[in-house]
Protein backbone atom coordinates (compact mmCIF):
# COMPACT_ATOMS: atom_id res chain seq x y z
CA UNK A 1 0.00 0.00 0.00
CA UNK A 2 3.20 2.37 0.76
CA UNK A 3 4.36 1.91 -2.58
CA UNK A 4 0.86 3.03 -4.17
CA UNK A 5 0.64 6.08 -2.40
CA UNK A 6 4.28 6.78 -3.02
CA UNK A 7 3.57 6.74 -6.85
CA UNK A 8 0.27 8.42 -7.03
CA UNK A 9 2.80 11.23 -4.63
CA UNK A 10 4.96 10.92 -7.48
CA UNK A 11 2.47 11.18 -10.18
CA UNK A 12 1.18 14.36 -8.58
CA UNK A 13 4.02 15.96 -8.31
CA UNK A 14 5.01 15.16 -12.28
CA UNK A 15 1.50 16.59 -13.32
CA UNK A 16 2.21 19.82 -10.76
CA UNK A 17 5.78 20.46 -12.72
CA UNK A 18 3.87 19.05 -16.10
CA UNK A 19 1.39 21.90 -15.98
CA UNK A 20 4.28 24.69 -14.62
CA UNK A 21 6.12 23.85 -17.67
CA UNK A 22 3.34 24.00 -20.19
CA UNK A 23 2.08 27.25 -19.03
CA UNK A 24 6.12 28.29 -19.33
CA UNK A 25 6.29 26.67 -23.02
CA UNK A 26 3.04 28.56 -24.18
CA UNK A 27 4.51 31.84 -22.73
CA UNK A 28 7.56 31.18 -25.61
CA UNK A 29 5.52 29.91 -28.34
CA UNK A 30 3.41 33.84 -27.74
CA UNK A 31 6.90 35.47 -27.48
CA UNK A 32 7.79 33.75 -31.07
CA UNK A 33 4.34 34.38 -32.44
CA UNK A 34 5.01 37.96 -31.38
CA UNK A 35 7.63 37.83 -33.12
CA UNK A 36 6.80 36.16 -36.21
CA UNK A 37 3.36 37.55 -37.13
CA UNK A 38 4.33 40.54 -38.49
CA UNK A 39 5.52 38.82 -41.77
CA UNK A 40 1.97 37.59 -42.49
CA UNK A 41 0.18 40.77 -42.06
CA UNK A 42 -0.34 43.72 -44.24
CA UNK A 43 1.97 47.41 -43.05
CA UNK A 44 -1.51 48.62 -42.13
CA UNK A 45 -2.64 45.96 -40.77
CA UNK A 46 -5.14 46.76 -37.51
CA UNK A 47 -5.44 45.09 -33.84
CA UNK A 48 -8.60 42.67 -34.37
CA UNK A 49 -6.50 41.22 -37.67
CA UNK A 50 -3.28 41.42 -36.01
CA UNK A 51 -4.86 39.25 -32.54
CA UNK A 52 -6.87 36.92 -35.13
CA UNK A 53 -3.40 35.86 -36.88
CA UNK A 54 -1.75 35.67 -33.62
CA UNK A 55 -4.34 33.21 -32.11
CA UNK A 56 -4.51 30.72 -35.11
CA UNK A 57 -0.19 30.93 -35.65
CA UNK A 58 -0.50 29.59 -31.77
CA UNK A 59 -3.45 27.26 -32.32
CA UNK A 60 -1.45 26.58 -36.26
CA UNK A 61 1.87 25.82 -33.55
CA UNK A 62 0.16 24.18 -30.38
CA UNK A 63 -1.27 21.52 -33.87
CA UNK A 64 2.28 20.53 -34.80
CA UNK A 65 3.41 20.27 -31.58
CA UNK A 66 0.41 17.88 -30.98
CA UNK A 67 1.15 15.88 -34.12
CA UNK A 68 4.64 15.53 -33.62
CA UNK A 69 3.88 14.43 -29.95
CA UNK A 70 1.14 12.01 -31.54
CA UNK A 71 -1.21 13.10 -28.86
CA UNK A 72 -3.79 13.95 -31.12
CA UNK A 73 -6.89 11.72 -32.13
CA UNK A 74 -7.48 13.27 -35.42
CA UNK A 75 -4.29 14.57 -36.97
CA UNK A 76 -6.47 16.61 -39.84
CA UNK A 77 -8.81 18.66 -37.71
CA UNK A 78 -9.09 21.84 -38.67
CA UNK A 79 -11.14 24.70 -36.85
């Protein structure tokens, strides 16, 4: 019985640093979206088109990522 509650300790504390590192890894892929945008958008380009093309590069990103990762169930779906 030790042993069990020593791994489902373990198990939460993976899922605690698990979920500290995602939110730390989707703060970077919105620093390189930042940075990237730009070269898909027109000079005059205006906020609500600017935050539009930021939020599908990052959902267009967070896909791949997925894929690559194979935790996806449909590797096709497209919103």
């Amino acid at each position: 019985m030790f042993k069990m509650i020593t791994s489902m300790a373990v198990m939460k504390q993976m899922d605690i640093v698990a979920e500290e590192m995602a939110t730390d890894t989707i703060e970077q892929i919105y620093k390189d979206c930042d940075w990237q945008v730009g070269q898909f958008l027109p000079k005059d380009a205006e906020s609500p088109i600017i935050n539009d093309t930021h939020s599908y590069l990052m959902r267009l990103v967070a896909r791949h990522i997925a894929n690559k990762l194979d935790v996806t169930t449909n590797k096709y779906y497209n919103e």
